[in-house]
PDB file of N, CA and C in Angstrom:
ATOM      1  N   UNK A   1      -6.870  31.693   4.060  1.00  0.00           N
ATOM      2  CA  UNK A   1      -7.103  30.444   3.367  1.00  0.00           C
ATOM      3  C   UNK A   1      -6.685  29.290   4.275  1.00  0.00           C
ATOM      4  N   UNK A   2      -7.574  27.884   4.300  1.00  0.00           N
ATOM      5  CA  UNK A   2      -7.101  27.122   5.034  1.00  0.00           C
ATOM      6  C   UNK A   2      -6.315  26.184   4.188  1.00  0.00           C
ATOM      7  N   UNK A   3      -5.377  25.869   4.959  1.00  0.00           N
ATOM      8  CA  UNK A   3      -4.261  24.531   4.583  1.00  0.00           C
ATOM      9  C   UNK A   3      -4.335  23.325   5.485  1.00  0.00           C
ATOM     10  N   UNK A   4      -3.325  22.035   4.821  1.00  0.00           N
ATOM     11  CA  UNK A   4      -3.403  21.374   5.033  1.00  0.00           C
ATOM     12  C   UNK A   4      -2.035  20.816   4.864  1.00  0.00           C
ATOM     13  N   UNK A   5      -1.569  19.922   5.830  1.00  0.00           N
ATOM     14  CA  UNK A   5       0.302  19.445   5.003  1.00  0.00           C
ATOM     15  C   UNK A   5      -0.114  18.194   4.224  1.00  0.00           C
ATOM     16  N   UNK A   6       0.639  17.866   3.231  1.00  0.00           N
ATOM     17  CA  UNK A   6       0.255  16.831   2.268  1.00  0.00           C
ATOM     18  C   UNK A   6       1.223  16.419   1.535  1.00  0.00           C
ATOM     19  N   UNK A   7       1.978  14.921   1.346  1.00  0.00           N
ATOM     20  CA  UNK A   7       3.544  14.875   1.009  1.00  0.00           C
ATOM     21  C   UNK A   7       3.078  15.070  -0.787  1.00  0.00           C
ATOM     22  N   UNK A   8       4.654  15.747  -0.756  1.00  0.00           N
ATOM     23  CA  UNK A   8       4.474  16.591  -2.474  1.00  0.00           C
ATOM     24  C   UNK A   8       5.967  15.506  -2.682  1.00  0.00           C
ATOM     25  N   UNK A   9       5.472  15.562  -3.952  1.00  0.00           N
ATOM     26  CA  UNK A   9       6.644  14.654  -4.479  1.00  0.00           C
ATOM     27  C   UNK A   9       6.760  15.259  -6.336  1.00  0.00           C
ATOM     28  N   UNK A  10       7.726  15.206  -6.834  1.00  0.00           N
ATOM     29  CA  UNK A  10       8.115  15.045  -8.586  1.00  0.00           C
ATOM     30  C   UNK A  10       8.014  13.674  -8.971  1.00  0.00           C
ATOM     31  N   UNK A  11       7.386  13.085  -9.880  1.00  0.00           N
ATOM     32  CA  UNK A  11       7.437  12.086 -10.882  1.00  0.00           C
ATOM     33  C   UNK A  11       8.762  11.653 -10.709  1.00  0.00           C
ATOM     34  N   UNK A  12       9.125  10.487 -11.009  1.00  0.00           N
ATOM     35  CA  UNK A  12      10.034   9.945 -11.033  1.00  0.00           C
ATOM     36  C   UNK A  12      11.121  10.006 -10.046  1.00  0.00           C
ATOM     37  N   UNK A  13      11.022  10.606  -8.523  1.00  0.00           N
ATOM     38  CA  UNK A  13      11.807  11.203  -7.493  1.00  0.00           C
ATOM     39  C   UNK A  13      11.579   9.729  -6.418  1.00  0.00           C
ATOM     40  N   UNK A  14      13.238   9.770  -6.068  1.00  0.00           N
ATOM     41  CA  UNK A  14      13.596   8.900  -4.916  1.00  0.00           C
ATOM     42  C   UNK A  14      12.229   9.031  -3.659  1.00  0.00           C
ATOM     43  N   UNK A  15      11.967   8.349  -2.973  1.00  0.00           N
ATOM     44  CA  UNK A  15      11.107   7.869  -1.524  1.00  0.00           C
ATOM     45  C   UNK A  15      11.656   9.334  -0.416  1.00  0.00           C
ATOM     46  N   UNK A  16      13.035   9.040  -0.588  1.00  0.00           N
ATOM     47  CA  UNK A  16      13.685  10.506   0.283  1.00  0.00           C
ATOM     48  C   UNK A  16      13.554  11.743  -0.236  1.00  0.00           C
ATOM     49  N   UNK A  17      13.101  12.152  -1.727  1.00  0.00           N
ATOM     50  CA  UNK A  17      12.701  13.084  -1.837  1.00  0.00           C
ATOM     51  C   UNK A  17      11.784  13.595  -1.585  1.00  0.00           C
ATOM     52  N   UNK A  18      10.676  12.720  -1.371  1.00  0.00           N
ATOM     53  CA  UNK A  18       9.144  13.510  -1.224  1.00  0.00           C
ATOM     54  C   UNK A  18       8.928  14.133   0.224  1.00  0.00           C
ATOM     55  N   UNK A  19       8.546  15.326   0.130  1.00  0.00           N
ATOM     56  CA  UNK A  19       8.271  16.629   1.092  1.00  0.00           C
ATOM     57  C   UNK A  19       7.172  16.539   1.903  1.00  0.00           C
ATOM     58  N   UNK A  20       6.754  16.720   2.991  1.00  0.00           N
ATOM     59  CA  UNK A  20       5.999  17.258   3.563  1.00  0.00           C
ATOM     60  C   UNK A  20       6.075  18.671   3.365  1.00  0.00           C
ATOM     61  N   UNK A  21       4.250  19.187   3.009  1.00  0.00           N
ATOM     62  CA  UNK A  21       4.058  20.866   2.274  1.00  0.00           C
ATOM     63  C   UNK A  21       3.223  21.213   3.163  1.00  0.00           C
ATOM     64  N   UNK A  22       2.732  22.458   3.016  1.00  0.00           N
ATOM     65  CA  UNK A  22       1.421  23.141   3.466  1.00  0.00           C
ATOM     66  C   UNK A  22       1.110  22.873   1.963  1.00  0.00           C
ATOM     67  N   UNK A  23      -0.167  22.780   1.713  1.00  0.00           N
ATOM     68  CA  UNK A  23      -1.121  23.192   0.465  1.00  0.00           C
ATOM     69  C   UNK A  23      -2.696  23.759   1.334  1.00  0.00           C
ATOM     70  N   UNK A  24      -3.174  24.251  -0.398  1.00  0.00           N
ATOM     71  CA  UNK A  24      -4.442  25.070   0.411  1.00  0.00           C
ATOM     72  C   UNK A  24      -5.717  23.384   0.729  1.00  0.00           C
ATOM     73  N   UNK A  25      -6.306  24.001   1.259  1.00  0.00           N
ATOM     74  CA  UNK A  25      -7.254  22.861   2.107  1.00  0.00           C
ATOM     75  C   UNK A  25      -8.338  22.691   0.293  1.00  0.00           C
ATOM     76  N   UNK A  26      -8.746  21.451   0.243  1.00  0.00           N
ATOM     77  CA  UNK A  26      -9.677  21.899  -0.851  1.00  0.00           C
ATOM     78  C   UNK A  26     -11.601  22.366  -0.822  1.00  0.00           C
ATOM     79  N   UNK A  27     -11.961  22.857  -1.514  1.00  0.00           N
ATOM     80  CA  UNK A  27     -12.791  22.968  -1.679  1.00  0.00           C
ATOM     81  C   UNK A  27     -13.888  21.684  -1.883  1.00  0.00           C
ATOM     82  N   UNK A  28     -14.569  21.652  -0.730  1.00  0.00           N
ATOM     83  CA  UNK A  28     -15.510  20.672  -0.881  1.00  0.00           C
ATOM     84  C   UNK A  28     -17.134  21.114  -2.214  1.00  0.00           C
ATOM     85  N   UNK A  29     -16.765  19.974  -2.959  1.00  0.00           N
ATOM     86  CA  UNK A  29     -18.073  19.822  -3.856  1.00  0.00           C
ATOM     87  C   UNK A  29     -18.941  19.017  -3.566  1.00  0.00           C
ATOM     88  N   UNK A  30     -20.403  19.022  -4.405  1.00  0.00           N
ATOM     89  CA  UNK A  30     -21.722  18.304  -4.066  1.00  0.00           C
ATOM     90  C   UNK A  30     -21.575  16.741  -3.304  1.00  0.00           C
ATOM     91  N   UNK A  31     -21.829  16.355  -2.330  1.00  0.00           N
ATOM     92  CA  UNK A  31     -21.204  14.975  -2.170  1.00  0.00           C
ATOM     93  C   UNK A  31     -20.186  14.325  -1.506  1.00  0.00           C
ATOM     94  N   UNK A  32     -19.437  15.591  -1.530  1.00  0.00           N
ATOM     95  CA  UNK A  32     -17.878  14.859  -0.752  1.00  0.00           C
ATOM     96  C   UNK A  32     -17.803  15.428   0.609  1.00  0.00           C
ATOM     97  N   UNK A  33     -17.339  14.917   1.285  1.00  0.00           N
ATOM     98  CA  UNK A  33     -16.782  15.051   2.594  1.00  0.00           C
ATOM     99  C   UNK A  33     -15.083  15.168   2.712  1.00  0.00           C
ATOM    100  N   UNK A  34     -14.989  15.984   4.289  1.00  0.00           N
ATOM    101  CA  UNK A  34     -13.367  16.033   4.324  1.00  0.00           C
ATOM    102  C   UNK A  34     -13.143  14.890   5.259  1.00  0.00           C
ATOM    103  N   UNK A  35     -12.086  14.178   5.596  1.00  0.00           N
ATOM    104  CA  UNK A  35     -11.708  13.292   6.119  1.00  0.00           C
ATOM    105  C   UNK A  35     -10.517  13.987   7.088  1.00  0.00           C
ATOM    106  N   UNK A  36     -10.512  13.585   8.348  1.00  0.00           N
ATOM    107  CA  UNK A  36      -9.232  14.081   8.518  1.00  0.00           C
ATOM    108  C   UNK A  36      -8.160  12.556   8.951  1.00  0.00           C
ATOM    109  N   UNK A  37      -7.553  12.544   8.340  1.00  0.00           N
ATOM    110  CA  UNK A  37      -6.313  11.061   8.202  1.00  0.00           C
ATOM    111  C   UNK A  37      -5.706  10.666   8.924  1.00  0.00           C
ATOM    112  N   UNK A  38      -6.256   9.558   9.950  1.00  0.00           N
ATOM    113  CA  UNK A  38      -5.252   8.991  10.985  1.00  0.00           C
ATOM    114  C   UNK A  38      -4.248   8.296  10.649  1.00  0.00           C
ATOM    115  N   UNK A  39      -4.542   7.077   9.196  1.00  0.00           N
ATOM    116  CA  UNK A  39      -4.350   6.511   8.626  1.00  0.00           C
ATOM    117  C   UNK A  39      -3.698   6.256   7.183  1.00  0.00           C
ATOM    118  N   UNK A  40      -3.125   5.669   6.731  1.00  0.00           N
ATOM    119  CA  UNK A  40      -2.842   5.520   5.099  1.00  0.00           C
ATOM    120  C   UNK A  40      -1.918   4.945   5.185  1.00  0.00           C
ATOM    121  N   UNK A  41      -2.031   3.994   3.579  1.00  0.00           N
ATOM    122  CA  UNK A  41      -1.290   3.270   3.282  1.00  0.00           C
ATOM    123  C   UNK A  41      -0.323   3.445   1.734  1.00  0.00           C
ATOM    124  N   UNK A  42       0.656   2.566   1.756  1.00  0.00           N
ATOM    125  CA  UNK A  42       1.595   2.638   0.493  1.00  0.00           C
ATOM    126  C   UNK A  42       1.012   1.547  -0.160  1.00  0.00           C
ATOM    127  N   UNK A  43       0.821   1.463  -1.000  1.00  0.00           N
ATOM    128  CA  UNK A  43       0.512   0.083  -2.124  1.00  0.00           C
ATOM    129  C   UNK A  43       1.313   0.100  -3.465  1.00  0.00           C
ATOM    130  N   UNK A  44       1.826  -1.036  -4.205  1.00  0.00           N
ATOM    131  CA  UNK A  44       2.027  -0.794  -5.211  1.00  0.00           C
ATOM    132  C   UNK A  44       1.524   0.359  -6.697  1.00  0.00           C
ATOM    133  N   UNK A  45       0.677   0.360  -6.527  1.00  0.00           N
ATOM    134  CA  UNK A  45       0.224   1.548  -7.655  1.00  0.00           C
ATOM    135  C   UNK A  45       1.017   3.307  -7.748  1.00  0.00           C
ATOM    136  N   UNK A  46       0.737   3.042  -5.767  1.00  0.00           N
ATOM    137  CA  UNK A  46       1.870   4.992  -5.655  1.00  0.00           C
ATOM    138  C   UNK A  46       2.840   4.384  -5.837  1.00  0.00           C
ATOM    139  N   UNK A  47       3.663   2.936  -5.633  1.00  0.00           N
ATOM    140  CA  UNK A  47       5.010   3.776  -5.450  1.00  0.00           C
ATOM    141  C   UNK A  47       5.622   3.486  -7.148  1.00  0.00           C
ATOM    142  N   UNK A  48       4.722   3.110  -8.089  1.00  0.00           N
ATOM    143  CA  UNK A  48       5.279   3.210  -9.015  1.00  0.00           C
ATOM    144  C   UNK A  48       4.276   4.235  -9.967  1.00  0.00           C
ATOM    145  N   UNK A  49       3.521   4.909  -9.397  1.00  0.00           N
ATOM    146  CA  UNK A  49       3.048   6.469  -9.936  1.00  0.00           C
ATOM    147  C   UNK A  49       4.631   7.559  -9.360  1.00  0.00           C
ATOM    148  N   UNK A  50       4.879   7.153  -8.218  1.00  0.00           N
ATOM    149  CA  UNK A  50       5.883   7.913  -7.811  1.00  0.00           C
ATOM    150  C   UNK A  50       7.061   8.021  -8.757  1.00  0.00           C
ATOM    151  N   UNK A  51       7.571   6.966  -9.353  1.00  0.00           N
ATOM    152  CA  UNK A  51       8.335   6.314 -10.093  1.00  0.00           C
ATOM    153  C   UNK A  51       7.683   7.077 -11.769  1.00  0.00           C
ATOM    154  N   UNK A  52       6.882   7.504 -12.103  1.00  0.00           N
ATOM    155  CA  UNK A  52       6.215   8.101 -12.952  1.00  0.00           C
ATOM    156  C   UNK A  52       5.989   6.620 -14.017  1.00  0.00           C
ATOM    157  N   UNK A  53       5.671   5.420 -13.846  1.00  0.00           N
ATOM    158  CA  UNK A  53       5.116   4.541 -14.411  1.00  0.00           C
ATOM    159  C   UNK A  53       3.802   3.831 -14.249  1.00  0.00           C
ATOM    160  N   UNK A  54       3.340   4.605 -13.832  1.00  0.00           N
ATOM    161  CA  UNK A  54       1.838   3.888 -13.440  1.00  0.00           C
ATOM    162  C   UNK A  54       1.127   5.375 -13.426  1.00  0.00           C
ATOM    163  N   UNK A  55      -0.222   5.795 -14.631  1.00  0.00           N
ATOM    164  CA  UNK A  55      -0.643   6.741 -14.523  1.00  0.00           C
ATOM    165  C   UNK A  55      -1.742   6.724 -13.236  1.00  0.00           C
ATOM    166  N   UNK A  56      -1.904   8.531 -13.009  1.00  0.00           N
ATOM    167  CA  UNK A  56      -2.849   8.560 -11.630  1.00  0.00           C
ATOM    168  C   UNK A  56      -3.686   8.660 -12.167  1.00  0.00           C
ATOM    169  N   UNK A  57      -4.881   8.013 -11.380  1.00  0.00           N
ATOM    170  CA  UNK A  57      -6.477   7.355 -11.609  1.00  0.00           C
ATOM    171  C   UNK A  57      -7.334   8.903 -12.242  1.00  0.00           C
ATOM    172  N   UNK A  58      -6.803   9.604 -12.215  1.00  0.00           N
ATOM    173  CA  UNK A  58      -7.342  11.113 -12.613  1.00  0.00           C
ATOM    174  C   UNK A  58      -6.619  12.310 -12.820  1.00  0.00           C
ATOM    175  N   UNK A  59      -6.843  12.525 -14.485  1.00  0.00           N
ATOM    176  CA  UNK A  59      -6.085  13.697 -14.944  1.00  0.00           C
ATOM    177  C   UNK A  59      -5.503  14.649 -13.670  1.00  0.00           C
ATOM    178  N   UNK A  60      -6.253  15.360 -12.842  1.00  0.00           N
ATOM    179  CA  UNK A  60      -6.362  16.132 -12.007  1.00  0.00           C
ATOM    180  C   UNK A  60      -5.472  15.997 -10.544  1.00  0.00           C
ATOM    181  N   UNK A  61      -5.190  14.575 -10.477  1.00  0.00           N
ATOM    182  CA  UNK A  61      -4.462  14.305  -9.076  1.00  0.00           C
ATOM    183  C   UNK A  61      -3.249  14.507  -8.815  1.00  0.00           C
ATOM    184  N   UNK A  62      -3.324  15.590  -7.733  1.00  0.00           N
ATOM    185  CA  UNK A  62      -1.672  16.265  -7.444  1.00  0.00           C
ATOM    186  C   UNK A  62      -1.312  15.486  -6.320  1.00  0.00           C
ATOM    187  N   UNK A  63      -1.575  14.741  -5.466  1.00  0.00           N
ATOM    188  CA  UNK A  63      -1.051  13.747  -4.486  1.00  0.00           C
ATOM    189  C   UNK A  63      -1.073  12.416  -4.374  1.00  0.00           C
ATOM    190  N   UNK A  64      -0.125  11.212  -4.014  1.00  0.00           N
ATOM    191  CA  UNK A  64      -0.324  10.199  -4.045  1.00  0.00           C
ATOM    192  C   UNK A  64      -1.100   9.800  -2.908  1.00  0.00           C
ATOM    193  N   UNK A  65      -1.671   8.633  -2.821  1.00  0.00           N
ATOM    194  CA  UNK A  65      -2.736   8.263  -2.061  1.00  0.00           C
ATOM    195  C   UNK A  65      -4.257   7.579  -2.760  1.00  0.00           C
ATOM    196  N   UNK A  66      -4.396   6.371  -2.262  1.00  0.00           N
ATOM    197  CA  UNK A  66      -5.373   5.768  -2.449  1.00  0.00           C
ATOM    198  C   UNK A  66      -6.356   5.800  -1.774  1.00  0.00           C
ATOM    199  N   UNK A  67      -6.020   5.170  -0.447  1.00  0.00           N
ATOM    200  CA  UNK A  67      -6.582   4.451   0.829  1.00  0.00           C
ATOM    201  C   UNK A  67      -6.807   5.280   2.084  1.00  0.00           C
ATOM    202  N   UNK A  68      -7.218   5.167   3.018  1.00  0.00           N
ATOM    203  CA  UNK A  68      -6.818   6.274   3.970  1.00  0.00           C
ATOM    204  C   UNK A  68      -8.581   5.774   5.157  1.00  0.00           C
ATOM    205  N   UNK A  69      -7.762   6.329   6.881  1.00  0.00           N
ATOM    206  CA  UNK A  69      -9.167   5.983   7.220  1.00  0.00           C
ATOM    207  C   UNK A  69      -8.928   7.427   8.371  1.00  0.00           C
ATOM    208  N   UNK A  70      -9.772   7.553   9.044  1.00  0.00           N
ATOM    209  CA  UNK A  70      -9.636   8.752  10.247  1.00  0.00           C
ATOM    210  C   UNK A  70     -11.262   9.309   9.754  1.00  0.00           C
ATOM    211  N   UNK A  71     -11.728  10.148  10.742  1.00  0.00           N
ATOM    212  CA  UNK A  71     -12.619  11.022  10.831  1.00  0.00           C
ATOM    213  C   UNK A  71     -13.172  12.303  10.256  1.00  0.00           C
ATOM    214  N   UNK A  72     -14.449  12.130   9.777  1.00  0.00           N
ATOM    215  CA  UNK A  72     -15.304  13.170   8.918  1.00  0.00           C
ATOM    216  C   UNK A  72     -15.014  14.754   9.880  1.00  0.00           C
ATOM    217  N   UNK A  73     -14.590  15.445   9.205  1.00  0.00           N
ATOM    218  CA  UNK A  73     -14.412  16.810   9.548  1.00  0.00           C
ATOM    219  C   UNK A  73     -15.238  17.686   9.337  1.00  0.00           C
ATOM    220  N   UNK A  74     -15.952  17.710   8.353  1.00  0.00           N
ATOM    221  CA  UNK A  74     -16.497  18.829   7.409  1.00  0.00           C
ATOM    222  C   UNK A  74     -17.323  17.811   6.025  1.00  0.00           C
ATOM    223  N   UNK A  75     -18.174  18.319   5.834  1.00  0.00           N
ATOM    224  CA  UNK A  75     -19.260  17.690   5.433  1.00  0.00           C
ATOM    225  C   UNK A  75     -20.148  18.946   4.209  1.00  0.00           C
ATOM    226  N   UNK A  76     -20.024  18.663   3.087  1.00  0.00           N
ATOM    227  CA  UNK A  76     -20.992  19.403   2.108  1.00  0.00           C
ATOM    228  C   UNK A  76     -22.480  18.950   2.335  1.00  0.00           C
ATOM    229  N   UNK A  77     -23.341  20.025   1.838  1.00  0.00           N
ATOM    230  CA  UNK A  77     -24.703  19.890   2.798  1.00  0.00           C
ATOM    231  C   UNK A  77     -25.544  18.634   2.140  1.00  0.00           C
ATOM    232  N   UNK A  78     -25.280  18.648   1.098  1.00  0.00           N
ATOM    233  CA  UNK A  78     -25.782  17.336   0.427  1.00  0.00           C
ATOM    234  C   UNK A  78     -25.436  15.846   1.482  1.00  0.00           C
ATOM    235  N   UNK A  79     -23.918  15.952   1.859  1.00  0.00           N
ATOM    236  CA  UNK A  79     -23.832  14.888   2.497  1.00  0.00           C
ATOM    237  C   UNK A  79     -24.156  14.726   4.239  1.00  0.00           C
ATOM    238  N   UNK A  80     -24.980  15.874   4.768  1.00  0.00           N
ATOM    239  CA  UNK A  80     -25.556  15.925   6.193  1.00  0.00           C
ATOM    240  C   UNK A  80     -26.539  14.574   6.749  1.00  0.00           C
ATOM    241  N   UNK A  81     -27.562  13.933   5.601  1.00  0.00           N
ATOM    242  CA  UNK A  81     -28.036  12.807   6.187  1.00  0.00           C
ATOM    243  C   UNK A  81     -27.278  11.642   6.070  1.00  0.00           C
ATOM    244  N   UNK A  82     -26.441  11.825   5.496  1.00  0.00           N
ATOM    245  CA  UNK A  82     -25.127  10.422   5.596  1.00  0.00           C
ATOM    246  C   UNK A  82     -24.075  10.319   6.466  1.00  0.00           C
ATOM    247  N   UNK A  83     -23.368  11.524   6.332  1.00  0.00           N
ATOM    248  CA  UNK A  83     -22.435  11.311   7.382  1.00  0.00           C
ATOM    249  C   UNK A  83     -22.466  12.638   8.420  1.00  0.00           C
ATOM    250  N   UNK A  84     -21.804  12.066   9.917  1.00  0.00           N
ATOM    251  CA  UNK A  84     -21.935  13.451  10.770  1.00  0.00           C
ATOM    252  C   UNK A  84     -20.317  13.994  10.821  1.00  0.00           C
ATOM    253  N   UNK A  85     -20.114  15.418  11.447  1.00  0.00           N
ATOM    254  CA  UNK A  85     -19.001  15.140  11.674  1.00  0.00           C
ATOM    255  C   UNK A  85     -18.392  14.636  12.940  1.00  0.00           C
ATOM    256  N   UNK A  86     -17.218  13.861  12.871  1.00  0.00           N
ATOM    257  CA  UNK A  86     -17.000  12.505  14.107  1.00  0.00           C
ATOM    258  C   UNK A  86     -16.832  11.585  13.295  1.00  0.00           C
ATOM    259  N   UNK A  87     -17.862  11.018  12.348  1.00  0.00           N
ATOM    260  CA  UNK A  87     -18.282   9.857  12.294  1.00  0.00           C
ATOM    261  C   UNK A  87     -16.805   8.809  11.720  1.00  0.00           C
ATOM    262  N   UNK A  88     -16.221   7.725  12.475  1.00  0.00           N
ATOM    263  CA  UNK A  88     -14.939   7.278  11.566  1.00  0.00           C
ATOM    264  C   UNK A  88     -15.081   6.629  10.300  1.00  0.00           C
ATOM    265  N   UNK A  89     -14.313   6.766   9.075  1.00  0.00           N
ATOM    266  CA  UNK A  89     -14.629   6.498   8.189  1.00  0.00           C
ATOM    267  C   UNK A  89     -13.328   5.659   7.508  1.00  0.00           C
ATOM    268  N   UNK A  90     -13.246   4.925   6.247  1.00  0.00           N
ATOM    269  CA  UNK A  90     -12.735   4.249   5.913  1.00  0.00           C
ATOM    270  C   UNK A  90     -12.715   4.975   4.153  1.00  0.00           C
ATOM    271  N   UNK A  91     -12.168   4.737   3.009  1.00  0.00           N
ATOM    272  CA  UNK A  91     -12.274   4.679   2.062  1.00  0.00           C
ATOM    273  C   UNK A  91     -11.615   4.914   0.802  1.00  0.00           C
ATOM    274  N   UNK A  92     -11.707   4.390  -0.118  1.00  0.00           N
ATOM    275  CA  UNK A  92     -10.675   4.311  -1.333  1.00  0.00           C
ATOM    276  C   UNK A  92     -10.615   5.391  -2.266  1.00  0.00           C
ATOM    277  N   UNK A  93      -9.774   5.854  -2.447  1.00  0.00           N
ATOM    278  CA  UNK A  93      -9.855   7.541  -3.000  1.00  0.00           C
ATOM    279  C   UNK A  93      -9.097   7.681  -4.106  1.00  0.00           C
ATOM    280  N   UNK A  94      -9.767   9.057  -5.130  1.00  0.00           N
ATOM    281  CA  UNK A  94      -8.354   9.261  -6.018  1.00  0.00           C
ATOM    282  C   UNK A  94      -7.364  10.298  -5.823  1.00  0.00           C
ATOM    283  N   UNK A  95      -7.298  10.956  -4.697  1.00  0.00           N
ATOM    284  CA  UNK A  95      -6.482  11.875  -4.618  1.00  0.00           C
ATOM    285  C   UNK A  95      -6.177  11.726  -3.235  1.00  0.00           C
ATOM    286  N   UNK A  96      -5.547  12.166  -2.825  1.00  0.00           N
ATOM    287  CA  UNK A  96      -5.227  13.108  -1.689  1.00  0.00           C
ATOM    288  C   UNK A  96      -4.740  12.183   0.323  1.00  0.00           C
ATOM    289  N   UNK A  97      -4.934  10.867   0.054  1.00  0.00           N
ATOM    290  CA  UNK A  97      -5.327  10.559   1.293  1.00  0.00           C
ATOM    291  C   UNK A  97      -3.766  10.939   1.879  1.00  0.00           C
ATOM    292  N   UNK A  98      -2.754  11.001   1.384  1.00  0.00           N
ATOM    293  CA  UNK A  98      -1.212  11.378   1.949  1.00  0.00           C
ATOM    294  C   UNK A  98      -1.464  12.803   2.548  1.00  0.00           C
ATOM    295  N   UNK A  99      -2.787  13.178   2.931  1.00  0.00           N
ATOM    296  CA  UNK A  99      -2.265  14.660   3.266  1.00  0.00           C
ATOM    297  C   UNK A  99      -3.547  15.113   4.424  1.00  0.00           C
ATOM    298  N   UNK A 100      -2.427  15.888   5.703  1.00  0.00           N
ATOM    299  CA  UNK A 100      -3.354  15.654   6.869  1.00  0.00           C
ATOM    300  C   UNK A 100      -3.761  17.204   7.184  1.00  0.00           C
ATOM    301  N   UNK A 101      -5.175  17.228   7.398  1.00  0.00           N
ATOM    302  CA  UNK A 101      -5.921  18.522   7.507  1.00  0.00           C
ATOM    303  C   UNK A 101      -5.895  19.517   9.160  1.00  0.00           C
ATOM    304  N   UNK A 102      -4.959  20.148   8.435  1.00  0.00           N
ATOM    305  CA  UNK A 102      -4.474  21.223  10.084  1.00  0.00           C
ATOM    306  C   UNK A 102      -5.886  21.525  10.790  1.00  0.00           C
ATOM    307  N   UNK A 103      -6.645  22.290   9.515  1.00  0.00           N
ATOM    308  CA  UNK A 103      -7.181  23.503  10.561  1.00  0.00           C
ATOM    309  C   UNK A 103      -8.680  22.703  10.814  1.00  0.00           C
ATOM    310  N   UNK A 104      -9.260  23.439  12.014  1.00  0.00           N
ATOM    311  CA  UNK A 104     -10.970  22.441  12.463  1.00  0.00           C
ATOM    312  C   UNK A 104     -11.118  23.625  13.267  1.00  0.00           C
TER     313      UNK A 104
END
């Protein structure tokens, strides 16, 4: 299985608590592309999701991260006439941009 490290944190946990993990790499669906993350930023919204007062933009989201920019890795086939892989990319996300993709 491929992984990826990605900072893991608990709700309501100090800035010094949150971990750098392995997690498994995800499964790309219809549309999406992998990014791999040169980039990212803190904004108000994580650090008070971190704080467990600000809900995350989707039932489903196990990492903080909005923002994030670095290079297309891996590409679902739907998204082959849009993006290549290389191509640098930019974009606003609901999951995951805190977490950087080992394997290529």
């Amino acid at each position: 299985m491929a992984t990826m490290r990605a900072v893991q944190y608990e709700s309501g946990c100090l800035p010094e608590q949150m971990q750098i993990k392995q997690v498994p790499r995800p499964t790309l669906r219809s549309g999406e592309i992998l990014i791999k993350v040169h980039s990212s930023a803190i904004n108000r919204a994580e650090t008070l999701q971190r704080k467990g007062l600000y809900p995350p933009i989707k039932e489903s989201q196990k990492f903080l991260g909005l923002e994030a920019a670095g290079e297309v890795v891996e590409t679902h086939e739907v998204c082959h006439k849009t993006w290549n892989i290389g191509d640098h990319v930019m974009a606003l996300l609901p999951d995951i941009p805190y977490a950087v993709h080992d394997v290529m």
